[in-house]
Protein backbone atom coordinates (compact mmCIF):
# COMPACT_ATOMS: atom_id res chain seq x y z
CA UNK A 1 106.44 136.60 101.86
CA UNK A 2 102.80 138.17 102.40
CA UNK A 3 102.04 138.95 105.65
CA UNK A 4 98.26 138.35 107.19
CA UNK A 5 96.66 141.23 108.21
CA UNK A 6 96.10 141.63 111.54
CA UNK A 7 92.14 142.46 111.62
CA UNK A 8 89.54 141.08 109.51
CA UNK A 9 88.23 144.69 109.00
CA UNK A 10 89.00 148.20 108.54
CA UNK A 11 86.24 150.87 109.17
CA UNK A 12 86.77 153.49 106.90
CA UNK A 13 84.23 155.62 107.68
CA UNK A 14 81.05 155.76 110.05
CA UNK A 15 78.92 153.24 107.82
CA UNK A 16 81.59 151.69 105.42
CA UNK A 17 84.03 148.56 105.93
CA UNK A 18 86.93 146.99 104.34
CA UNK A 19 87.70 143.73 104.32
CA UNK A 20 90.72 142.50 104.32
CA UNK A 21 92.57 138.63 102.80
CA UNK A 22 92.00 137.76 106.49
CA UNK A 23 88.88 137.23 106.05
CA UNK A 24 89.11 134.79 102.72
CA UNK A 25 86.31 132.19 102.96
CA UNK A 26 87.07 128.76 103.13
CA UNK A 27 84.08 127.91 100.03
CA UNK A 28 85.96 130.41 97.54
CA UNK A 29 89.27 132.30 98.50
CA UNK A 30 87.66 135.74 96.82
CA UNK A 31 84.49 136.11 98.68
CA UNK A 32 84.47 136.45 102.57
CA UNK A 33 83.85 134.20 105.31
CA UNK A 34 80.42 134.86 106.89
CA UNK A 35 81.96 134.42 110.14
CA UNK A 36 83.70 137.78 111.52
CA UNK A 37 80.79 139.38 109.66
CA UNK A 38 78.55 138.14 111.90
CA UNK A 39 80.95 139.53 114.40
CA UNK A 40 81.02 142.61 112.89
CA UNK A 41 77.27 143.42 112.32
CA UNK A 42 76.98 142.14 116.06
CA UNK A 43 79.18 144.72 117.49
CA UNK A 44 77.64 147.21 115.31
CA UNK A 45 74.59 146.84 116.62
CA UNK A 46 76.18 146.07 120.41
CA UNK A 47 77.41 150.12 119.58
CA UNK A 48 74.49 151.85 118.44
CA UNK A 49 72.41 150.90 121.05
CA UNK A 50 75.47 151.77 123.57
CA UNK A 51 75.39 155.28 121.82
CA UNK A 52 71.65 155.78 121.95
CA UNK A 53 72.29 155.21 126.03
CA UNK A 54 70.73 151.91 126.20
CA UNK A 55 71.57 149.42 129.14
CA UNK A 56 70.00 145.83 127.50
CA UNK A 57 72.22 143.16 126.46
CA UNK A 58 72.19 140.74 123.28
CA UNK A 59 70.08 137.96 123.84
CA UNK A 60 69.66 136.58 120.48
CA UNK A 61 70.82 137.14 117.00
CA UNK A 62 69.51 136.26 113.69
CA UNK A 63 71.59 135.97 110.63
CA UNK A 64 69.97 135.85 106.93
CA UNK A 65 73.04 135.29 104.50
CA UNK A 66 71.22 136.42 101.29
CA UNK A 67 74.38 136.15 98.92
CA UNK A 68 78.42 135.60 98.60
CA UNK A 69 80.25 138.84 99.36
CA UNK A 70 83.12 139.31 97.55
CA UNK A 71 86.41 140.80 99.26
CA UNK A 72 86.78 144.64 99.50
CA UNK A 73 84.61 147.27 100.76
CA UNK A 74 81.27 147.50 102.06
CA UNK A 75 78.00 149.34 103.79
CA UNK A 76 76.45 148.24 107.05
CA UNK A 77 73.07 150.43 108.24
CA UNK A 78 72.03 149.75 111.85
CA UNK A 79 68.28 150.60 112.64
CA UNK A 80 65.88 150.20 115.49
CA UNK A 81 62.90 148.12 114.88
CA UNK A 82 61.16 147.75 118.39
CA UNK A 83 62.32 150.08 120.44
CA UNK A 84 61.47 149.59 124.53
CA UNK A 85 62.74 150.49 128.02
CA UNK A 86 63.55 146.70 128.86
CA UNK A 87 63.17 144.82 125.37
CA UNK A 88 64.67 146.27 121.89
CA UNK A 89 64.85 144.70 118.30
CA UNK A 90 67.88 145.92 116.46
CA UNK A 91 68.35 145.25 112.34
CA UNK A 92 71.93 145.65 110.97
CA UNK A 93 71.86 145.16 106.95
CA UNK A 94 74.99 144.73 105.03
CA UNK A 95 75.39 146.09 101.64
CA UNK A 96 77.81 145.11 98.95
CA UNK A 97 78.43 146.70 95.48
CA UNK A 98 74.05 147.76 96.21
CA UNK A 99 72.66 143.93 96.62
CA UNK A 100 72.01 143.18 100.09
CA UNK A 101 74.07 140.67 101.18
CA UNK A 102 73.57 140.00 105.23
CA UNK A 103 70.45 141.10 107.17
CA UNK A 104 71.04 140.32 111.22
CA UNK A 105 68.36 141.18 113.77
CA UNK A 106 68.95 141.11 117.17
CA UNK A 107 66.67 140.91 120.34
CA UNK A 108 68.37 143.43 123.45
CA UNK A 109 67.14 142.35 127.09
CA UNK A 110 67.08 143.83 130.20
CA UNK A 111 69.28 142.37 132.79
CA UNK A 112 68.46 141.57 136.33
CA UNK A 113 70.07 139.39 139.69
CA UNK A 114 68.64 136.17 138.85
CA UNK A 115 71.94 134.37 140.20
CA UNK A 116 69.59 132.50 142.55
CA UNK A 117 67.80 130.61 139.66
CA UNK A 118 70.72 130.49 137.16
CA UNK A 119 71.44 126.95 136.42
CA UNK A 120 71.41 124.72 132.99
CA UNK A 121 70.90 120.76 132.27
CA UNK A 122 73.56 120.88 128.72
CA UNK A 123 76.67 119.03 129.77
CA UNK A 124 79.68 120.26 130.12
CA UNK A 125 82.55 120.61 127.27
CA UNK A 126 86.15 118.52 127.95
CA UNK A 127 88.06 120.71 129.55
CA UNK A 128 91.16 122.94 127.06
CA UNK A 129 94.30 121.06 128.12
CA UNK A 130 92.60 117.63 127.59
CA UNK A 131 91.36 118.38 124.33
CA UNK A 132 93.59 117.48 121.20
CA UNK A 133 95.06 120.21 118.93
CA UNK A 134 92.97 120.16 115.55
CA UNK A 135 95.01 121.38 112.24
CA UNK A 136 91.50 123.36 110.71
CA UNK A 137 93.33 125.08 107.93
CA UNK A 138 94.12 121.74 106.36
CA UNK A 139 90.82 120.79 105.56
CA UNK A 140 89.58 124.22 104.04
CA UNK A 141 90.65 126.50 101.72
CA UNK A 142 91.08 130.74 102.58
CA UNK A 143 93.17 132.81 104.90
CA UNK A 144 90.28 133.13 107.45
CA UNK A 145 90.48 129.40 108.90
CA UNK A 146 94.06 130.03 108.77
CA UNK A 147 93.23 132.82 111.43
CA UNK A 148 91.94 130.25 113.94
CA UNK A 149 93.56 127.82 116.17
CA UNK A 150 91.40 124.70 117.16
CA UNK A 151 91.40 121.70 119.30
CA UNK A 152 88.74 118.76 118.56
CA UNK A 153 87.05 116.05 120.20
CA UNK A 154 86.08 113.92 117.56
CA UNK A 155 82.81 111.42 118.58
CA UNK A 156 82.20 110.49 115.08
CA UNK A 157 80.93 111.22 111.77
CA UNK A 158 78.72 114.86 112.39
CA UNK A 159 79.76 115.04 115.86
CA UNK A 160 82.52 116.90 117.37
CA UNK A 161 83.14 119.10 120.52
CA UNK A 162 85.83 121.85 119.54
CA UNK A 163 87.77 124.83 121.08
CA UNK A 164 88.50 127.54 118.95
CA UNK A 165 90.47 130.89 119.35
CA UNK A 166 91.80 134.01 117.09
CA UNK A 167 94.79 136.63 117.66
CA UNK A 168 93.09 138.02 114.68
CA UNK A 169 91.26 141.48 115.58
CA UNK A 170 87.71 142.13 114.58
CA UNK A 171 88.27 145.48 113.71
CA UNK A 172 91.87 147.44 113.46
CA UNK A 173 92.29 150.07 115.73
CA UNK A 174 88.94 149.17 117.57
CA UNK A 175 87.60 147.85 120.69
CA UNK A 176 84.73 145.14 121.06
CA UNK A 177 83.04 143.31 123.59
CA UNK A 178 84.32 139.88 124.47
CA UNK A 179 80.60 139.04 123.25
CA UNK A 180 80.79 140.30 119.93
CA UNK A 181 84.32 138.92 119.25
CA UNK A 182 82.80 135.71 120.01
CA UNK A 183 79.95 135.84 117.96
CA UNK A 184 82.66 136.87 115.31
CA UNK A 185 83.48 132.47 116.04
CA UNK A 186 80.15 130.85 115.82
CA UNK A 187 80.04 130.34 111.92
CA UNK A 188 83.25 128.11 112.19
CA UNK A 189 80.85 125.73 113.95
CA UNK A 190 79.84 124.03 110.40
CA UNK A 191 83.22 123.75 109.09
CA UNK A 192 84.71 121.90 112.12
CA UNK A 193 82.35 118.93 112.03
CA UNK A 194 82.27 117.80 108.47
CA UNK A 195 80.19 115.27 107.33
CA UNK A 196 81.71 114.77 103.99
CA UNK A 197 84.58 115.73 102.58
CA UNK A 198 83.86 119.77 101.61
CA UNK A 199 85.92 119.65 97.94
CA UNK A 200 83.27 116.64 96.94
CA UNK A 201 80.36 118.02 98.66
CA UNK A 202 79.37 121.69 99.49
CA UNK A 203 77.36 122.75 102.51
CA UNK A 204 77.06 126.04 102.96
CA UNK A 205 74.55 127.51 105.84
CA UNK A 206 72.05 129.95 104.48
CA UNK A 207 71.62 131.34 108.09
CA UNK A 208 72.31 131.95 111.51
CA UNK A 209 70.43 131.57 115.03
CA UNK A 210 72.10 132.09 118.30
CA UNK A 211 70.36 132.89 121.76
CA UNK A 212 72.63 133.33 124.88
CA UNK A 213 70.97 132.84 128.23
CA UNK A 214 74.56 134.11 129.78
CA UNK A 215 76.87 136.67 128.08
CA UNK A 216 79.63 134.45 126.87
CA UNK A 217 83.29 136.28 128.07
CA UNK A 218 86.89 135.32 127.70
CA UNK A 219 89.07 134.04 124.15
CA UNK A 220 87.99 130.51 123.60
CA UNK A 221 84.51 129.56 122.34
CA UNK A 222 83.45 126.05 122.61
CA UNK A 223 81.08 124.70 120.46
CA UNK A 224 79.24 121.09 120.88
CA UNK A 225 77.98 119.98 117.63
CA UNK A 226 76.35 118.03 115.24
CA UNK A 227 75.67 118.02 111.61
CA UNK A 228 72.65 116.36 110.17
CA UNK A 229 72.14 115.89 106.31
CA UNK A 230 68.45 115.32 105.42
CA UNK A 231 67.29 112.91 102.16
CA UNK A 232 66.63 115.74 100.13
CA UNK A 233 69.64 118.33 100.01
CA UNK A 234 69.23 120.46 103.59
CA UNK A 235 71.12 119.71 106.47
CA UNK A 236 71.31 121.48 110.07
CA UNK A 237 74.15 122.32 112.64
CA UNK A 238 73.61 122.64 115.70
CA UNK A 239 75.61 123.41 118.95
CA UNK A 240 75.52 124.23 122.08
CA UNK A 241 77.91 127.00 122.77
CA UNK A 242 80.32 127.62 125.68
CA UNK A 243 82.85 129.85 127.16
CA UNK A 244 85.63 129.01 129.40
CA UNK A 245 83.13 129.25 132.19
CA UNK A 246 80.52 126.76 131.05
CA UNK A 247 77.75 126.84 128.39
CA UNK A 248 75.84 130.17 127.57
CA UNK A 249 73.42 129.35 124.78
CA UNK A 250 72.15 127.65 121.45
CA UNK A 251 73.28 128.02 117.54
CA UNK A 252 71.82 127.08 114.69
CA UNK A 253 72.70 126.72 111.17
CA UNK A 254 70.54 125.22 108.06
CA UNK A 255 72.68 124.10 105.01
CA UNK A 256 72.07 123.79 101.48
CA UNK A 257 73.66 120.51 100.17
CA UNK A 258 75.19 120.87 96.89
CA UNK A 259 77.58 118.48 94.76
């Protein structure tokens, strides 16, 4: 019997990754899963501004996925693009095998008490217990789905409210935020609200858009979504995303429909 690994990545040096079958994408078994990439590239840039002193937090994150990226080793380069005191726009870029394969920019704010104004109008998500267990590796090929256990409210073709969790580690031997382990979640949001059945049809996203008005914390992410398919081959996910606590922001995804 093989047995999982335990992280979806192992740094090998300051700039270079490994990833490992955990991360096995549910489109093709041999290329990775954007998903704990986005994780990844989020807590990498989470770090180097952590390093360079800085006291902002992630309010946003933007995700180009310019190509497939097959299993094995990697580069990620973090660079500052705006720096500032109270606002700072971070670039992570992934390289594989010298194409570019990711490119994630991400907008740092400074924090403030603004508890006497926080409030939101999204509704809330059915609460854990209430919510039935969803089998997600079933409809999708790869070890990484395998990695996640779901529950699912289904309301109907496109439309689903979901709860999803991992045991799986970002990175072994390595700490991250509760944020970034998150984030390493959001790109699951696609895959648990099919609108056709994924070996007929393909959808793939082509990108990423997430803005958090509150720092999601804890090991469940809930996502609200819906999946549109336009007349002429794109489509769009979108959620509203929640922690334990309540919602704490927006995601996006555009698709490319493909027989």
């Amino acid at each position: 019997m093989t047995v999982s690994p335990t992280a979806y990545f192992r740094q090998l040096s300051g700039t270079r990754f490994e990833a490992t079958e955990a991360t096995a994408g549910a489109w093709n078994p041999a290329e990775q899963h954007i998903a704990p990439v986005i994780g990844l590239l989020a807590h990498l840039i989470e770090q180097d501004h952590a390093q360079r002193g800085g006291a902002l937090r992630l309010g946003s994150l933007s995700c180009d996925i310019l190509g497939v990226l097959p299993l094995g080793e990697f580069d990620v380069e973090v660079s500052v693009i705006r720096p500032g005191r109270t606002i700072e726009l971070v670039e992570a870029v992934l390289t594989s095998n010298g194409r570019t394969g990711v490119r994630a920019r991400a907008w740092l704010l400074q924090t403030s008490d603004t508890t006497a104004l926080a409030g939101t109008s999204f509704p809330d998500m059915p609460q854990l217990d209430s919510t039935p267990e969803y089998p997600f590796g079933t409809t999708w090929n790869g070890e990484c789905v395998n990695t996640i256990e779901a529950r699912r409210d289904f309301l109907g073709t496109g439309r689903a409210r979901s709860w999803i969790r991992t045991d799986t580690a970002l990175i072994e031997g390595t700490e991250v935020s509760e944020q970034a382990r998150l984030i390493g979640m959001l790109d699951f949001a696609n895959g648990l609200v099919p609108r056709v059945d994924p070996l007929e049809i393909g959808f793939p996203n082509i990108d990423l858009n997430v803005s958090f008005f509150r720092a999601p914390s804890g090991d469940w992410l809930g996502l609200d979504s819906t999946v549109s398919f336009g007349p002429d081959a794109v489509g769009l996910t979108e959620s509203v995303v929640h922690d334990a606590s309540g919602p704490v922001g927006t995601l996006s995804q555009t698709l490319t429909i493909r027989a």
